[in-house]
C-alpha atoms as a PDB file:
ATOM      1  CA  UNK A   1       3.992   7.712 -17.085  1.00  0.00           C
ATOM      2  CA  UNK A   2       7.570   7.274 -17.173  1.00  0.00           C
ATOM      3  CA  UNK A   3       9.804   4.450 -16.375  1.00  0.00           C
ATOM      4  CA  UNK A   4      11.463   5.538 -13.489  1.00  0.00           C
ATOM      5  CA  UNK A   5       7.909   7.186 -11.667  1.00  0.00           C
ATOM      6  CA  UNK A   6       6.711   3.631 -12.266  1.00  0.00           C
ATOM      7  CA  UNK A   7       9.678   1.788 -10.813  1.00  0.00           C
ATOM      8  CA  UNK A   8       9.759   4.938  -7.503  1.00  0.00           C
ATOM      9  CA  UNK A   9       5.762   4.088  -7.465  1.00  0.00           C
ATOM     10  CA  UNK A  10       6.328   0.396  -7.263  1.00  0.00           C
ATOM     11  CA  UNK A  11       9.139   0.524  -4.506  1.00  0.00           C
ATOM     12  CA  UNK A  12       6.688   3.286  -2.511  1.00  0.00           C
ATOM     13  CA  UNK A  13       4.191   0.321  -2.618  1.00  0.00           C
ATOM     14  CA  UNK A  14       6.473  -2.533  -1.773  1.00  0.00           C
ATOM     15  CA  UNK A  15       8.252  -0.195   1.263  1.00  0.00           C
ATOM     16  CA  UNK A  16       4.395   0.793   2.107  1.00  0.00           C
ATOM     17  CA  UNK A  17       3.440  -2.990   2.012  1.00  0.00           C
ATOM     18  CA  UNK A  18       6.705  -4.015   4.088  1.00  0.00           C
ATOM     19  CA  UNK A  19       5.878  -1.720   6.826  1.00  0.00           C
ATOM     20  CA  UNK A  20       1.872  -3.023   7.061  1.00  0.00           C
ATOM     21  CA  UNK A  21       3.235  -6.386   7.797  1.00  0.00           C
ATOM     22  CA  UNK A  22       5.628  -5.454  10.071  1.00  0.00           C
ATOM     23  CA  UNK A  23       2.811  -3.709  12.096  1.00  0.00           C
ATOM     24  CA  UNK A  24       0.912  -6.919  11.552  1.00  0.00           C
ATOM     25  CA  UNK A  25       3.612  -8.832  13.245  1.00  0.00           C
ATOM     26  CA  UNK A  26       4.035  -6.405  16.029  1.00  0.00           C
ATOM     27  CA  UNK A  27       0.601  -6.573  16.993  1.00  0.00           C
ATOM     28  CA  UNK A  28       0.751 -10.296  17.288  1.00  0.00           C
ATOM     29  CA  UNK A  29       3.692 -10.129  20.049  1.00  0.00           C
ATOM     30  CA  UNK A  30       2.182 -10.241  23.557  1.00  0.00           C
ATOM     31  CA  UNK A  31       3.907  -7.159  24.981  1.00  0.00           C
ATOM     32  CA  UNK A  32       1.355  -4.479  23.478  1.00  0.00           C
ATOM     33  CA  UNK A  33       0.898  -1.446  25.122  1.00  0.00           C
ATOM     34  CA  UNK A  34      -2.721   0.542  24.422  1.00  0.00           C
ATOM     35  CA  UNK A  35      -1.345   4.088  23.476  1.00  0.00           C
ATOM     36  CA  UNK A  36       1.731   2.581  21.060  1.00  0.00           C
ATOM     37  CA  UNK A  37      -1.076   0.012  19.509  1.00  0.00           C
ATOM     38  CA  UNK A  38      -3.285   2.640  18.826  1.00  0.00           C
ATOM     39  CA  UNK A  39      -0.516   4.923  16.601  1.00  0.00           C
ATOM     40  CA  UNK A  40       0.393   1.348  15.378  1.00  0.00           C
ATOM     41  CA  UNK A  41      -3.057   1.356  13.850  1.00  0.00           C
ATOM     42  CA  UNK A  42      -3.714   4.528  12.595  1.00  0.00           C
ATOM     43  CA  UNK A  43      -0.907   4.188  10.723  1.00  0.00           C
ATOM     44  CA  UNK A  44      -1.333   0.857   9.587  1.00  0.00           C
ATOM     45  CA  UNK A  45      -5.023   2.118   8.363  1.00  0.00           C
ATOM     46  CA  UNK A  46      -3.048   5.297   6.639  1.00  0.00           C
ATOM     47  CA  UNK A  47      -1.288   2.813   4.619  1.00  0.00           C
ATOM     48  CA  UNK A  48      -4.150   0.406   3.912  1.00  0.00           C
ATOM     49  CA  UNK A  49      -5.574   3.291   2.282  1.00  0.00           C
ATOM     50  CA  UNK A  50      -2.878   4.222   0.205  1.00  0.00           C
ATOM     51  CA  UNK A  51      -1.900   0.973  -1.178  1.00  0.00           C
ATOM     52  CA  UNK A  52      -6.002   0.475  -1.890  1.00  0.00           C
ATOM     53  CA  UNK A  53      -5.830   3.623  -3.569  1.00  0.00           C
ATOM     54  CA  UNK A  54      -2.578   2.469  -5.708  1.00  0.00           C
ATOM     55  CA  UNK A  55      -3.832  -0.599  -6.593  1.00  0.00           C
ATOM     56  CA  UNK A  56      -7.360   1.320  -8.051  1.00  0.00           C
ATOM     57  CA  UNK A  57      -4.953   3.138 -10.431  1.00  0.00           C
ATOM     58  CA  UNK A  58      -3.595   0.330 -10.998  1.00  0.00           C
ATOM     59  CA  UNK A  59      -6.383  -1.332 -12.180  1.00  0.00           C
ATOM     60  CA  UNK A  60      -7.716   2.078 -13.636  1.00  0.00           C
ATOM     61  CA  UNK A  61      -4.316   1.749 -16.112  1.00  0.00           C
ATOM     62  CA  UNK A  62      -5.238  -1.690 -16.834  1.00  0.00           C
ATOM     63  CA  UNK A  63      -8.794  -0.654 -17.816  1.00  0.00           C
ATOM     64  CA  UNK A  64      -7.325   2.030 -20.051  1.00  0.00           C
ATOM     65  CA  UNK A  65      -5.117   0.045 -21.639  1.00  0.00           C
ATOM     66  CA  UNK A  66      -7.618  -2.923 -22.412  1.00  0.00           C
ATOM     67  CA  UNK A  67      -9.528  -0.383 -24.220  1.00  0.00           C
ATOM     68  CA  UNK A  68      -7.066   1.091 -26.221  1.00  0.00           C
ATOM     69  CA  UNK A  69      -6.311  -2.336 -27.595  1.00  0.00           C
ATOM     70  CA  UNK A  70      -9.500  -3.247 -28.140  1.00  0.00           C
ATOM     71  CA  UNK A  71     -10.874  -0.787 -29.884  1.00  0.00           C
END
């Protein structure tokens, strides 16, 4: 993996992360409407499920790497 797909991967997972809290937050406030929280949510699960799915290749990478050393 390159340098700079690694550095656009981690700023797509910080900008992904950014935006979960921010939904967080909103649904916190006290002026919540039903139809806006429900869009709210399903993207806010659309992007738990992406950064889950980053950090697994994450992980994966670390795995990998752990073995090639190791071995």
């Amino acid at each position: 993996m390159t340098k700079k797909l690694v550095e656009t991967e981690e700023k797509n997972f910080a900008g992904q992360l950014t935006e979960l809290e921010q939904i967080t937050r909103w649904f916190e406030g006290t002026d919540v409407s039903v139809e806006e929280a429900l869009q709210k949510f399903e993207r806010g699960l659309g992007l738990a499920k992406e950064l889950q799915e980053y950090l697994a290749s994450v992980e994966q990478r670390v795995v990998d790497m752990k073995k090639k050393f190791t071995t």
